[in-house]
Each structure stands twice: as structure tokens, then as C-alpha cells.
Protein backbone atom coordinates (compact mmCIF):
# COMPACT_ATOMS: atom_id res chain seq x y z
CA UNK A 1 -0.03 -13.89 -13.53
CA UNK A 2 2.23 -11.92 -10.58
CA UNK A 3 5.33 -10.62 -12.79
CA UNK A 4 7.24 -11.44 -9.81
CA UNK A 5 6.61 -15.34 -10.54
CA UNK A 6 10.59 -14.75 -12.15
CA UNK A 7 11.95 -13.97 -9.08
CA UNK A 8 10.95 -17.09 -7.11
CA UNK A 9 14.40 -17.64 -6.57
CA UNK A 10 14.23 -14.19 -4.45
CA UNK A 11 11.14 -14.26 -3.01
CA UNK A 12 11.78 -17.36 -1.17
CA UNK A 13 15.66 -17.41 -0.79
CA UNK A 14 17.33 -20.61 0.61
CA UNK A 15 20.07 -19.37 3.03
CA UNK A 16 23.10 -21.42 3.20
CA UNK A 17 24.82 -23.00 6.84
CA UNK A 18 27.03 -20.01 7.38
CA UNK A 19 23.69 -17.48 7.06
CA UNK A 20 21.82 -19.72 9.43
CA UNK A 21 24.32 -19.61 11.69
CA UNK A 22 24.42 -15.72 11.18
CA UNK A 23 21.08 -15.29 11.80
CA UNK A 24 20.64 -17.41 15.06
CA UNK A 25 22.60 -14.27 16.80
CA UNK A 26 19.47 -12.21 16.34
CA UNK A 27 16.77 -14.98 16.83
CA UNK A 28 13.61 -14.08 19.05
CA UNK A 29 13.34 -17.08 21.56
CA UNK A 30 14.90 -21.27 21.34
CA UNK A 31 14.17 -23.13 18.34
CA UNK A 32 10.75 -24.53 18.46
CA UNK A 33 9.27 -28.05 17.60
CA UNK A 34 5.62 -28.48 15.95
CA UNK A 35 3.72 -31.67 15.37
CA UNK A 36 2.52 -32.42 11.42
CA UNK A 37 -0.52 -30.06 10.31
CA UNK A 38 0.25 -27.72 13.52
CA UNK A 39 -0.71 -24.09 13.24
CA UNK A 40 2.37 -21.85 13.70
CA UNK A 41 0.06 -18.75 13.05
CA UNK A 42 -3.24 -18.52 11.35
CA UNK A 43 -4.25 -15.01 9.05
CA UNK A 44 -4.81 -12.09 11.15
CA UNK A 45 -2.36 -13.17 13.60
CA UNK A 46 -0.81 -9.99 15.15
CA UNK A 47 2.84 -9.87 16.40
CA UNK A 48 3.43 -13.25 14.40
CA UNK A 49 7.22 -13.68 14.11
CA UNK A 50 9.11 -14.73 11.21
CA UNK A 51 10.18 -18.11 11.35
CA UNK A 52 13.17 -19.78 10.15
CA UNK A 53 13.13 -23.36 9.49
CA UNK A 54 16.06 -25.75 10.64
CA UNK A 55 14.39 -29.14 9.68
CA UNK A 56 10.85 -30.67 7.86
CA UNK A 57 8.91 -27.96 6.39
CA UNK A 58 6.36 -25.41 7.05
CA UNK A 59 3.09 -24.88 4.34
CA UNK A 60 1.92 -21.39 3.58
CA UNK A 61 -1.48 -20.58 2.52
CA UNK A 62 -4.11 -17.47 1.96
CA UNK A 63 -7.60 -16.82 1.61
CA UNK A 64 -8.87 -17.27 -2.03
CA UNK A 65 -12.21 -15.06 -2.32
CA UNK A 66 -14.46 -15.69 1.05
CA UNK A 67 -14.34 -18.90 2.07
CA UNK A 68 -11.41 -20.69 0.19
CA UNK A 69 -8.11 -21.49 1.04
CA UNK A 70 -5.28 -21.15 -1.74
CA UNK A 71 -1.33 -22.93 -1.13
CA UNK A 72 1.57 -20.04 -1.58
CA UNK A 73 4.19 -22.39 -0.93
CA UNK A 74 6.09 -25.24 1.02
CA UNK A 75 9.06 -23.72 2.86
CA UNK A 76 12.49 -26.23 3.60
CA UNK A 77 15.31 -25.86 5.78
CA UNK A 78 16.59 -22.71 5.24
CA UNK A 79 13.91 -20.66 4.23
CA UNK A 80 11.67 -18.48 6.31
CA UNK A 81 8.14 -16.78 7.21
CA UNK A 82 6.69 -13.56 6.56
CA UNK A 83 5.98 -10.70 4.58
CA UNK A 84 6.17 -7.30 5.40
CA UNK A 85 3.36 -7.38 8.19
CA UNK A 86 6.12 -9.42 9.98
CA UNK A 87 8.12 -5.94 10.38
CA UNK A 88 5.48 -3.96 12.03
CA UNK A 89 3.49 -6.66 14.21
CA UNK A 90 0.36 -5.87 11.92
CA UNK A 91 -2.03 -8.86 11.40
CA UNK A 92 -0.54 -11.61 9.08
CA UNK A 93 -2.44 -11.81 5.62
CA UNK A 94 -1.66 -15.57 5.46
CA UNK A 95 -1.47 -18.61 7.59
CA UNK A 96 2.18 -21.22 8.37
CA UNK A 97 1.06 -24.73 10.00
CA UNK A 98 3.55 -27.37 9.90
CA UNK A 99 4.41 -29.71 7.31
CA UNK A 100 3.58 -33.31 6.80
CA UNK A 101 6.47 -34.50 8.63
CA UNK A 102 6.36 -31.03 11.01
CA UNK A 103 9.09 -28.98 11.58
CA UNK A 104 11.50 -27.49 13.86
CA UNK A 105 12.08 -23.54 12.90
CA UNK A 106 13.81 -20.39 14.90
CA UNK A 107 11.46 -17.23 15.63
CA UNK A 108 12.30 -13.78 14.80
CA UNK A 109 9.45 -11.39 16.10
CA UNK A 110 9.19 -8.03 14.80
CA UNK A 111 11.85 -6.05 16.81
CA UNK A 112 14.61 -9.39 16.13
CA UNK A 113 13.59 -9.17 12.43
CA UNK A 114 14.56 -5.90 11.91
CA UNK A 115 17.73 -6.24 14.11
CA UNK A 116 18.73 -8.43 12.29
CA UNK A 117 17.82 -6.40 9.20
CA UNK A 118 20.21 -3.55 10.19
CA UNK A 119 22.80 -5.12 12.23
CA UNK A 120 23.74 -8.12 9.12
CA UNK A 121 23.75 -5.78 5.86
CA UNK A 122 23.89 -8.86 3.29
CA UNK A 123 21.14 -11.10 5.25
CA UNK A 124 19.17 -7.98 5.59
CA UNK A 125 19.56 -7.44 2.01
CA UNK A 126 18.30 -11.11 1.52
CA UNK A 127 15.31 -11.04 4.02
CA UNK A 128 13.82 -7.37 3.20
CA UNK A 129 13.71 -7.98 -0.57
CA UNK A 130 11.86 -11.15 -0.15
CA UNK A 131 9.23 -9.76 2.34
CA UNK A 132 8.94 -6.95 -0.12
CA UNK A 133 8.29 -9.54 -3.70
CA UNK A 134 5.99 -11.86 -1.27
CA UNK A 135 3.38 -8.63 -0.35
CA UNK A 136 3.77 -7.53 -4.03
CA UNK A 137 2.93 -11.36 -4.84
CA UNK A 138 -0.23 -10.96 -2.36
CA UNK A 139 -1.14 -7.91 -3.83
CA UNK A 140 -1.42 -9.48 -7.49
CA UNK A 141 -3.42 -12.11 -6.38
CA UNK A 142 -5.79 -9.71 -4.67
CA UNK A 143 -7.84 -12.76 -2.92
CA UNK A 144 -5.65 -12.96 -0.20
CA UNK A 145 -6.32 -9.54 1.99
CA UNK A 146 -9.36 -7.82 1.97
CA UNK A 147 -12.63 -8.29 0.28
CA UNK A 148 -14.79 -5.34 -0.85
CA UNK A 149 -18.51 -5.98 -1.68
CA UNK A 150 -20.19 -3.77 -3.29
CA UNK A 151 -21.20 -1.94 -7.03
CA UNK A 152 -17.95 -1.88 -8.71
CA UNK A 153 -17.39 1.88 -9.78
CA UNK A 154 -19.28 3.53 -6.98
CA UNK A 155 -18.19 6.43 -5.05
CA UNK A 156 -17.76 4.49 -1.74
CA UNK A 157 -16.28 1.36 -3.27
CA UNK A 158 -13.85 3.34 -5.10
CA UNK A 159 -12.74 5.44 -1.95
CA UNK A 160 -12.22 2.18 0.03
CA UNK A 161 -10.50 0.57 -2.57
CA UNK A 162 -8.31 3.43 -3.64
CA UNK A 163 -7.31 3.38 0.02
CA UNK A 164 -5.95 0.21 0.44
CA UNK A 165 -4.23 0.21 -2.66
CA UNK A 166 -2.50 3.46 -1.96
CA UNK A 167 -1.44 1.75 1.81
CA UNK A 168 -0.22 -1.65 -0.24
CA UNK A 169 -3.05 -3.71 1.32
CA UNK A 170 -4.16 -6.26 -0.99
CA UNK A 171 -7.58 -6.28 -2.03
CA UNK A 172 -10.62 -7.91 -3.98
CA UNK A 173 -13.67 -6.41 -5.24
CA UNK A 174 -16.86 -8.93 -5.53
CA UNK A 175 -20.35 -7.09 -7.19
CA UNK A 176 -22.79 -7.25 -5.21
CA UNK A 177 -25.30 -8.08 -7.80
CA UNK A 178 -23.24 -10.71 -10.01
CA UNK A 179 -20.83 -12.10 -7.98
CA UNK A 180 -22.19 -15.63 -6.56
CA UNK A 181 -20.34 -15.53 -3.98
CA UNK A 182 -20.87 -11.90 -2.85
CA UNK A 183 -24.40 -12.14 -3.19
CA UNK A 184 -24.49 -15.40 -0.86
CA UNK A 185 -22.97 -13.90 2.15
CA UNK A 186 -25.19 -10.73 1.51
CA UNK A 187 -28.46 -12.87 1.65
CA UNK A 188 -26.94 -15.39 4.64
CA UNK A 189 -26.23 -12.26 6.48
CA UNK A 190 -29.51 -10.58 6.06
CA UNK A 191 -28.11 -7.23 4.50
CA UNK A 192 -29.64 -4.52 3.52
CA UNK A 193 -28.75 -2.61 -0.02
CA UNK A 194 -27.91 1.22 2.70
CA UNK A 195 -25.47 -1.08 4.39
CA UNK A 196 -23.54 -1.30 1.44
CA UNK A 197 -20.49 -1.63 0.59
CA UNK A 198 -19.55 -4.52 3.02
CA UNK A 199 -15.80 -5.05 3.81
CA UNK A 200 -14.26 -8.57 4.90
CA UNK A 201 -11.09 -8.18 6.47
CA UNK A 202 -8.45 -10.72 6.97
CA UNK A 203 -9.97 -12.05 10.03
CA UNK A 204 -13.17 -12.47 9.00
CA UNK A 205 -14.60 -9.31 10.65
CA UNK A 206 -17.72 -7.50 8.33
CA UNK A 207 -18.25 -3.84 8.35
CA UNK A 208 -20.98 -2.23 6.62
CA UNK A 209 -20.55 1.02 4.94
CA UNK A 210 -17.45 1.61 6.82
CA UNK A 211 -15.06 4.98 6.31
CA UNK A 212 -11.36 4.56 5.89
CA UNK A 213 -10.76 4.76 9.32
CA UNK A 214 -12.70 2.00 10.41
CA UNK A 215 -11.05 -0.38 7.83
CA UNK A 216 -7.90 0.75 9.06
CA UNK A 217 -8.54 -0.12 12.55
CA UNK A 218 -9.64 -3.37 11.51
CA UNK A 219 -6.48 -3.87 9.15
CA UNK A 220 -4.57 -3.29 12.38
CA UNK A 221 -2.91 -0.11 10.58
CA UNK A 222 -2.99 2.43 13.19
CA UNK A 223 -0.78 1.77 16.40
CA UNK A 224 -1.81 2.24 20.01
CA UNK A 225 -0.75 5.44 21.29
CA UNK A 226 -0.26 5.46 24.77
CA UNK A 227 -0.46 9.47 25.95
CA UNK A 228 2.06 8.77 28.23
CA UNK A 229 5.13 8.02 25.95
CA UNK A 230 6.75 11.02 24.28
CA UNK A 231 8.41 10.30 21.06
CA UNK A 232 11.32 11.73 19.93
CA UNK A 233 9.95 13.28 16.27
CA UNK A 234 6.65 13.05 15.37
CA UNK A 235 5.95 13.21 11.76
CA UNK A 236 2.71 15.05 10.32
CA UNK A 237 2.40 13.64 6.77
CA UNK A 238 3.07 10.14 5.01
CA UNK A 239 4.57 11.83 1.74
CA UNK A 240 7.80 11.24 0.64
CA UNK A 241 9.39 14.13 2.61
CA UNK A 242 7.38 12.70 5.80
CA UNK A 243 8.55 9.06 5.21
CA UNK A 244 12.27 10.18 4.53
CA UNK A 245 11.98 12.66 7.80
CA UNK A 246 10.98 8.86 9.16
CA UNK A 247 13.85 6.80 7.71
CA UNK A 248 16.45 9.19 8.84
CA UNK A 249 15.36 9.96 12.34
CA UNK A 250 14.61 6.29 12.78
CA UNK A 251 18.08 5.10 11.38
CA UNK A 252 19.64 7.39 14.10
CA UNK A 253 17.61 5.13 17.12
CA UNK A 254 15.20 8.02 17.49
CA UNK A 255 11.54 7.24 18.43
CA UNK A 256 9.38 8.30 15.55
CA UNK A 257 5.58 8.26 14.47
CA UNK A 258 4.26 9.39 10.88
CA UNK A 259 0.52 10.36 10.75
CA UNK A 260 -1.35 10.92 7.62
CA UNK A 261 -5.19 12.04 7.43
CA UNK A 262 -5.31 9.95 4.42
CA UNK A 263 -2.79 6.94 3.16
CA UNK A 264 1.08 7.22 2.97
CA UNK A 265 2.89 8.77 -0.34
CA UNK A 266 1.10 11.58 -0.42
CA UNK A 267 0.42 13.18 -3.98
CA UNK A 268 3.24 11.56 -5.44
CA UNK A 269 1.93 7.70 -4.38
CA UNK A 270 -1.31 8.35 -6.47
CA UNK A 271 1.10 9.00 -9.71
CA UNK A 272 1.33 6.50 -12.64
CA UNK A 273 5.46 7.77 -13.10
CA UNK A 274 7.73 9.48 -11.72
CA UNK A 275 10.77 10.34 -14.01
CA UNK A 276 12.31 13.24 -12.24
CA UNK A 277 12.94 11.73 -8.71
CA UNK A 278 16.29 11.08 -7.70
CA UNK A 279 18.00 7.60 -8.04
CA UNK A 280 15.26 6.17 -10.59
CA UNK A 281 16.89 6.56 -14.10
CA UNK A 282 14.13 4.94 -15.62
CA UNK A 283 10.96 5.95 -13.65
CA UNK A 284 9.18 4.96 -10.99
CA UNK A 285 5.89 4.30 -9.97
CA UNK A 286 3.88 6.84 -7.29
CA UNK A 287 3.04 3.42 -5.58
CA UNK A 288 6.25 1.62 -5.25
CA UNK A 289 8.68 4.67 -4.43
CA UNK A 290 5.75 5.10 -1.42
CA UNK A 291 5.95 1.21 -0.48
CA UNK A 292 9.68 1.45 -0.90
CA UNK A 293 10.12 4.31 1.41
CA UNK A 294 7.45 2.84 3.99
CA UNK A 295 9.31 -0.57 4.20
CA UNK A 296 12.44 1.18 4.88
CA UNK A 297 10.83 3.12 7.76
CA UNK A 298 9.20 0.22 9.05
CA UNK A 299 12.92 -1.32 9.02
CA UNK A 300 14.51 1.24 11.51
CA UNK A 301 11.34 1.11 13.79
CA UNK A 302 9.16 4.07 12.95
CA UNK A 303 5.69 3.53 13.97
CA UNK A 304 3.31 4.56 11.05
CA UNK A 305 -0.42 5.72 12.21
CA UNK A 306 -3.00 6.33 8.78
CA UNK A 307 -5.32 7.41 8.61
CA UNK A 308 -5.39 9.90 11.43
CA UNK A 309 -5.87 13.41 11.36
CA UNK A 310 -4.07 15.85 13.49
CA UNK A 311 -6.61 18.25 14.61
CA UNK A 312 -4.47 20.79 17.29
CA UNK A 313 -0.37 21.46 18.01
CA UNK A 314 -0.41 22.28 21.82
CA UNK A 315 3.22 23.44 23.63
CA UNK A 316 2.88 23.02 27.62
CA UNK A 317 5.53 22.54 30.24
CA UNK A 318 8.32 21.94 27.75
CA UNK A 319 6.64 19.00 25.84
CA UNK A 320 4.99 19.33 22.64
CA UNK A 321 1.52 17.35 22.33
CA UNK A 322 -0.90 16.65 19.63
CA UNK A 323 -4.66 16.50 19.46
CA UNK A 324 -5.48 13.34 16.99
CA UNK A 325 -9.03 13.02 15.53
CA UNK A 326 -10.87 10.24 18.03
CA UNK A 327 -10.03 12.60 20.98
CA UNK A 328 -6.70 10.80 21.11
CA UNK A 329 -3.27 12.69 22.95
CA UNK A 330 0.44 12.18 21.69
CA UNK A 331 3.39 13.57 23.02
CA UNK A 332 6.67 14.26 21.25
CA UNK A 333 9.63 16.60 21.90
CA UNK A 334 10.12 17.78 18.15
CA UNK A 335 7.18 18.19 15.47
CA UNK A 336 7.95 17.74 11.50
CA UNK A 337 4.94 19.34 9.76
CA UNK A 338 4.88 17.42 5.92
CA UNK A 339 1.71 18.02 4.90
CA UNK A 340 2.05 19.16 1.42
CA UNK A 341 0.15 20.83 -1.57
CA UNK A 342 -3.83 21.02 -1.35
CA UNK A 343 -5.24 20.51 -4.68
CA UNK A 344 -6.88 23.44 -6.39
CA UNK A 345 -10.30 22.72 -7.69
CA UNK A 346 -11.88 24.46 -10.17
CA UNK A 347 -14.84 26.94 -9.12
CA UNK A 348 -17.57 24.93 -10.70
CA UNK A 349 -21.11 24.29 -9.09
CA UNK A 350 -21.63 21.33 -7.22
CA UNK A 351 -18.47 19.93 -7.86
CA UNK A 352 -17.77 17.52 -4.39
CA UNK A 353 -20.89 15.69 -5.42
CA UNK A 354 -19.12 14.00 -8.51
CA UNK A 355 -15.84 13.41 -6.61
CA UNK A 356 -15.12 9.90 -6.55
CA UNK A 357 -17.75 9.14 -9.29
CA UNK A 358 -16.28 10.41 -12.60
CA UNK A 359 -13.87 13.20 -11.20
CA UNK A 360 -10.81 12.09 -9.72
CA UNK A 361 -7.48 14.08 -8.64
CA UNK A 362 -5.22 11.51 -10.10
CA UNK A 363 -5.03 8.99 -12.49
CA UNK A 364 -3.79 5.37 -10.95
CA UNK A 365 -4.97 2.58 -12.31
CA UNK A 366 -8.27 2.24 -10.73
CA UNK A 367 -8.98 5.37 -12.40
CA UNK A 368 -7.28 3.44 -15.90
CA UNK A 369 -9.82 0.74 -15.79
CA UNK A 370 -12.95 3.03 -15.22
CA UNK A 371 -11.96 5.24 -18.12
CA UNK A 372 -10.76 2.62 -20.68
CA UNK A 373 -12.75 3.08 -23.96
CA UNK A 374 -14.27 6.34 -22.65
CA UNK A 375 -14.39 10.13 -23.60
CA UNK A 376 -12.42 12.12 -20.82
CA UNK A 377 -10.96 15.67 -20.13
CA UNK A 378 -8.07 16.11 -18.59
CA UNK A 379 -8.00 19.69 -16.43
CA UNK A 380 -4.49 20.95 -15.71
CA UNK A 381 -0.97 21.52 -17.41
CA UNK A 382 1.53 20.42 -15.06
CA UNK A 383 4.22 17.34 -14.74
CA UNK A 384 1.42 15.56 -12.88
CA UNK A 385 -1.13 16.18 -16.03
CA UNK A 386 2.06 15.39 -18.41
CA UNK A 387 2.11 12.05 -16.78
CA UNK A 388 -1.34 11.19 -16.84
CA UNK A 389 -1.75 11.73 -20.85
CA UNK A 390 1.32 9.81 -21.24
CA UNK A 391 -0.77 6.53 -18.91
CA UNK A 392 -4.28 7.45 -19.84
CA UNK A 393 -4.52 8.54 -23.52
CA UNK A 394 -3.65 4.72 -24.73
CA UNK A 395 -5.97 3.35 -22.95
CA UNK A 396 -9.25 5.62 -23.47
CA UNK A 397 -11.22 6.67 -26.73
CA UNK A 398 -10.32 10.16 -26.43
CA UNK A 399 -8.40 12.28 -24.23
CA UNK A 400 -9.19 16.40 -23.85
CA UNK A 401 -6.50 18.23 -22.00
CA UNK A 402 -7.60 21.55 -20.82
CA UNK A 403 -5.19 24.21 -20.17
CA UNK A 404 -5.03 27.76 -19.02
CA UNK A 405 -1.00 28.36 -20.83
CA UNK A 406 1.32 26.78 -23.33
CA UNK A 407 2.40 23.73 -21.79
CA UNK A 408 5.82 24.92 -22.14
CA UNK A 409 5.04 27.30 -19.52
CA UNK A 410 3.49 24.72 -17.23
CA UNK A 411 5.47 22.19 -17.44
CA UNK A 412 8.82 20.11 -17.34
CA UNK A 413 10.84 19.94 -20.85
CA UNK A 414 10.74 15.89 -19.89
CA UNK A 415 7.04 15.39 -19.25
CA UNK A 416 6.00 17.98 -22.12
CA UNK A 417 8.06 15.72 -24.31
CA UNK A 418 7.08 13.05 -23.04
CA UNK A 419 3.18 13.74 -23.39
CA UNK A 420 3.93 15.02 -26.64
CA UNK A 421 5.49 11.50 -28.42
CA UNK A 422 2.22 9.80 -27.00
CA UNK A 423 1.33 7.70 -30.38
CA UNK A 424 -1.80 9.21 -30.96
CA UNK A 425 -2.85 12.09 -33.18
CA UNK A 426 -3.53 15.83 -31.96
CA UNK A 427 -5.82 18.36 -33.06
CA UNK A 428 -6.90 22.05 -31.72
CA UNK A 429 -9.80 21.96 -30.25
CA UNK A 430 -11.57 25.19 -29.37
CA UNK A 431 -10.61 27.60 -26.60
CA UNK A 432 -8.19 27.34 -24.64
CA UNK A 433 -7.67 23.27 -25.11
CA UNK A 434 -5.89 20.59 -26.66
CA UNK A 435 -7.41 17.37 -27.52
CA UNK A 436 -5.43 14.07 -28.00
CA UNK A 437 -7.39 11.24 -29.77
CA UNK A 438 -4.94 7.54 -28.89
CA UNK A 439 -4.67 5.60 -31.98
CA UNK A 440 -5.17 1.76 -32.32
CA UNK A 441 -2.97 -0.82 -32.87
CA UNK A 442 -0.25 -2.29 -30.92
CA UNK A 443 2.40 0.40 -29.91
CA UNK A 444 -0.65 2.53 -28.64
CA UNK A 445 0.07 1.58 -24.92
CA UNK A 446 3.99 1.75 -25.33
């Protein structure tokens, strides 16, 4: 069950006369009437505004696997639409049609719902907190975005899937050989085993054996870029220093695009914990400090393009331009170049042909469920490898951590100490390596 099934009260806030009234300044268009059963907007729906409803009641549903349909929930007077696909125009992950009585409700599309976001502080508050919880909710229930079909584990499956996680799309994986459902549509549709995986997106559109990019595209991710506009900052790199570059040229009415090759967060969204970033006390996840910092760009207007891959920095007649992968032109008048660490990989033989199927360069918890119960090594002795003993070693049958130093070289005080109190026992193994067996019992995944 979603842990944010506490917060209901939050995630679909009732506002009071006086807030109604407040938020009718920043409304969209007139308040509009539907008929019982009406569609308001189906899934996939792009540029589908918010709506705020003034009388009767509006029902909100999502896909469930395939083919199903699954209720979220009934919506009164006072409540609104949307999640956070409502701030950027990007297709809706679930459908509004009118109650059984219909409705009459107030639309805020995406440039009304984040003026209103910024221009009333305590709605905004309200409204950005429950768009967060509801696409957090989605997420949980996985059913509701898009479907991957395929052999769970697998290099490609795993690369698509990390991938959506990492860009907070929610997602469901169905095996292609046990599944009943998976294997109907791939005998209906006539598929063949090298077209594999398949991916269902919202709208119902297959792909076979697509990359990233395609999935993105059909996600509605990546943003037209007409070569004719010239931005104000253009951001190379979805990390946290790219997304913050984002949130403060944004809040300051400048135009501004992000680009990432890959997903946004950067090396620190594919972290289990953070406990040394500023204004988390007690920790963070990789994944939600990234979501947290993309929401807030998406707030102040930045446009967000992943994955695309800058390719050339060009400087003629005054104006900055950049070559995008696709043979694709933007313009800017300033460049912010965040594209962070490269990882360093070991000089072994044949290495790239295991990535993505038993060596990964993180630990999230795709990687957690793969390894549970297994034997696995652990190659590195810095904060990043401090945090991943700390979320891996409970969970697997034993844990090898190979290191060049003493981890007091290496390493943070915090995550050395942190790594250290794991409840497992320790032994010397030979070489240059320490190996961490987890114990059993209850407190072994404190």
C-alpha cells in the first residue's frame, strides 16, 4: 500500500470559500459546465488544465495493467485536477469525466497553474504539495503509467525501467513469459521474441525494443524546440547543480531549458541517501531531492528536455547555439555547462558487455531487488559506496567491499560510521578487501 494513503487529507485538499475565491484571479478561461459521465480529459491528454470544481463532482481514474481501468477518486466542490504533468503540459497519466450528477469546475492550464503557484504563496503551498503526493501515489501503484514487457532482469528491461524511475514516470513490468496478460497482447500482436522488450505508453502507443529516447518522445518528455527562439540560459545537465541553475534563473522570469543525455538528478538521483546535503537533517533520498528540485523548476517555467545529448557549443553573430543529438538547433544567450563526474571503471576485459546485467554504477532499488539473497562485491570506497553497504548489505547474503585505502582515507567520518554500525558481522578477507556478511533477524534492515 502507497505510504502516502495518510496524507489523503493533503493529497486531495478541500479549499475553503475565501481560497476559491482566491484562486478564480488566476483561472485559465469561464467556468465550464459538463453533462453526467462527460470526459473532461482522457490519459495522454496533453496541455490538460487543472480543474477546479464549483458544484457536482468530477471521477478520476487510471489504467490498471493493459486493459483495465482502476477509480483514484471522486473530487467535490472545492477540490481540483491534476498531478504534476498538469505543470508542464506533458500527457496526463489519468483520465477526469464528470460525475453522476456532472459538474461545473474552473480551468487552470499549465501557465495559470503555476501563476497561481507563485503569485498566492499559501494556495501554492496547498496545490504543489498535492500534485507532488498524487504522482508519488501513481508511482506506487505502478499500473497507471507505463507498461514494460519483457524478461524481468534483462539488460534492456532494466535500462528502460531504470529510466523512468530516475525521471519519476510511473511504471509496470509484465514477463513476457508468465504474465497472462503480457503474453496475450504479445501473441494478438504477432511479436516476435528480437522485438523485445515492448513498451505501452499511456496512450496506448507500442514500441518494440525502443532506446530511452524513443520512450521519451512518446512520454511527451522532451519539448519542441523551435530554432528560432533564443532562451535566456540554457542548462547542460539535469543534476542538482543544473536543476538549481534552473530554479533560480527561472524564479527571476528568465527563459530557461535543462538538457540531460540521460534522466534528471544526475549521480546523486541514482543514490539510496543522502545525509550530507543541505536542509535534510535526516537524509534524503537521490530520487526525491531530484523530483523535488524538478517540480520546483517546472513551477517557475523552466522547460526540461531528457534525454538529449548536446553534441557541439557554436558562438556566431553574438548568439550562442547548440547542436542537439537528432540534428536539432537551440539558441540561447548564456550557456551553464553541469555535466558532472564520469564514472571511473575499472580496466577489466570486456567489461561494457555485463553493464546493465549484473554490474551496475549505483545501487537504487531496482538494483536492491535483483541482488536480494545474493553474493555481491561492492568496488569503491567513497560516500557513494558508504551508502550503498549501509542499503544493500541487509538485504543480500553477503556483501564484499573492495577497496584500494583505509576507508578513513576515502571517505566521510558520517558515511564510514555509518557503513560501519551496519548490523552485520565483518571479517578480513584477503587482499586489499573487506567483506561484510548481513545478519538475520529483524533489525537487519534498520
Amino acid at each position: 500500500m502507497s505510504n502516502t494513503v495518510h496524507r489523503e487529507h493533503q493529497m486531495f485538499p478541500v479549499l475553503d470559500a475565501s481560497q476559491i475565491a482566491a484562486a478564480r484571479r488566476f483561472a485559465s478561461g469561464p467556468e465550464a459546465q459538463f453533462e453526467p459521465g462527460a470526459a473532461i480529459y482522457e490519459i495522454a491528454a496533453e496541455n490538460a488544465p487543472a480543474w477546479l470544481v464549483l458544484h457536482g463532482t468530477i471521477e478520476i481514474v487510471r489504467r490498471d495493467g493493459l486493459s483495465r481501468e482502476a477509480s483514484v477518486t471522486r473530487q467535490g466542490v472545492g477540490q481540483f485536477t491534476g498531478e504534476v504533468a498538469q505543470l508542464a503540459g506533458r500527457p496526463s497519466l489519468v483520465a477526469a469525466h464528470a460525475g453522476p450528477k456532472g459538474c461545473t469546475a474552473l480551468p487552470f492550464d499549465p501557465a495559470h497553474l503555476r501563476a497561481l503557484m507563485v503569485g498566492s504563496a499559501d494556495l501554492g503551498e496547498i496545490v504543489m504539495r498535492a500534485l507532488i503526493l498524487r504522482r508519488v501515489a501513481l508511482i506506487a501503484e505502478g499500473g497507471a503509467g507505463t507498461i514494460l514487457i519483457g524478461q524481468p532482469g534483462s539488460r534492456q528491461v532494466l535500462q528502460l525501467q531504470g529510466f523512468l524511475t530516475r525521471s519519476g514516470f510511473p511504471n509496470l513490468v509484465l514477463d513476457a513469459d508468465n504474465d497472462e496478460e503480457g503474453r496475450a497482447l504479445i501473441e494478438r500482436a504477432g511479436i516476435l521474441p528480437d522485438d523485445l522488450p515492448l513498451v505501452v505508453c499511456p496512450s496506448g502507443t507500442i514500441l518494440k525494443k525502443p532506446s530511452e529516447r524513443d520512450v521519451a518522445s512518446c512520454l511527451g518528455m522532451m519539448p519542441a524546440i523551435d530554432p528560432e527562439t533564443i532562451y535566456d540560459v540554457a542548462v547542460v545537465g539535469a543534476g542538482p547543480a543544473g536543476l538549481a541553475t534552473a530554479v533560480y534563473a527561472a524564479s527571476e522570469g528568465l527563459r530557461v531549458i535543462v538538457l540531460d543525455a540521460r534522466s534528471t538528478g544526475g549521480q546523486a538521483g541514482a543514490s539510496a541517501r543522502i545525509e550530507n546535503y543541505l536542509g535534510f537533517p535526516t537524509g534524503i533520498s537521490g530520487q526525491a531531492l531530484a523530483g523535488r528540485a524538478f517540480n520546483q523548476a517546472l513551477k517557475f517555467g523552466a522547460e526540461i528536455a531528457v534525454p538529449v545529448e548536446v553534441e557541439r557549443l557554436d558562438y556566431t553573430d553574438g548568439t550562442l547555439s547548440l547542436e542537439l543529438a537528432g540534428n536539432q538547433r537551440l539558441r540561447t544567450r548564456s550557456v551553464v555547462i553541469a555535466s558532472g563526474a564520469r564514472y571511473r571503471k575499472p580496466d577489466i576485459a570486456n567489461l561494457s558487455i555485463f553493464e546493465g546485467a549484473g554490474i551496475s554504477y549505483w545501487a537504487s532499488p531496482i538494483e536492491a531487488r535483483l541482488c536480494a539473497g545474493e553474493e555481491v562485491a561492492l568496488v569503491g570506497g567513497g560516500n557513494s559506496a558508504g551508502q550503498a553497504v549501509v542499503f544493500l548489505a541487509p538485504q543480500v547474503k553477503r556483501l564484499h567491499l573492495v577497496v584500494r585505502r583505509d576507508l578513513a582515507q576515502t571517505m566521510s567520518r558520517y558515511s564510514s560510521s555509518a557503513s560501519r554500525r551496519c548490523p552485520m558481522s565483518r571479517s578480513m578477507s584477503a587482499g586489499r578487501s573487506r567483506t561484510f556478511k548481513a545478519t538475520q533477524g529483524p533489525d537487519s534492515r534498520r
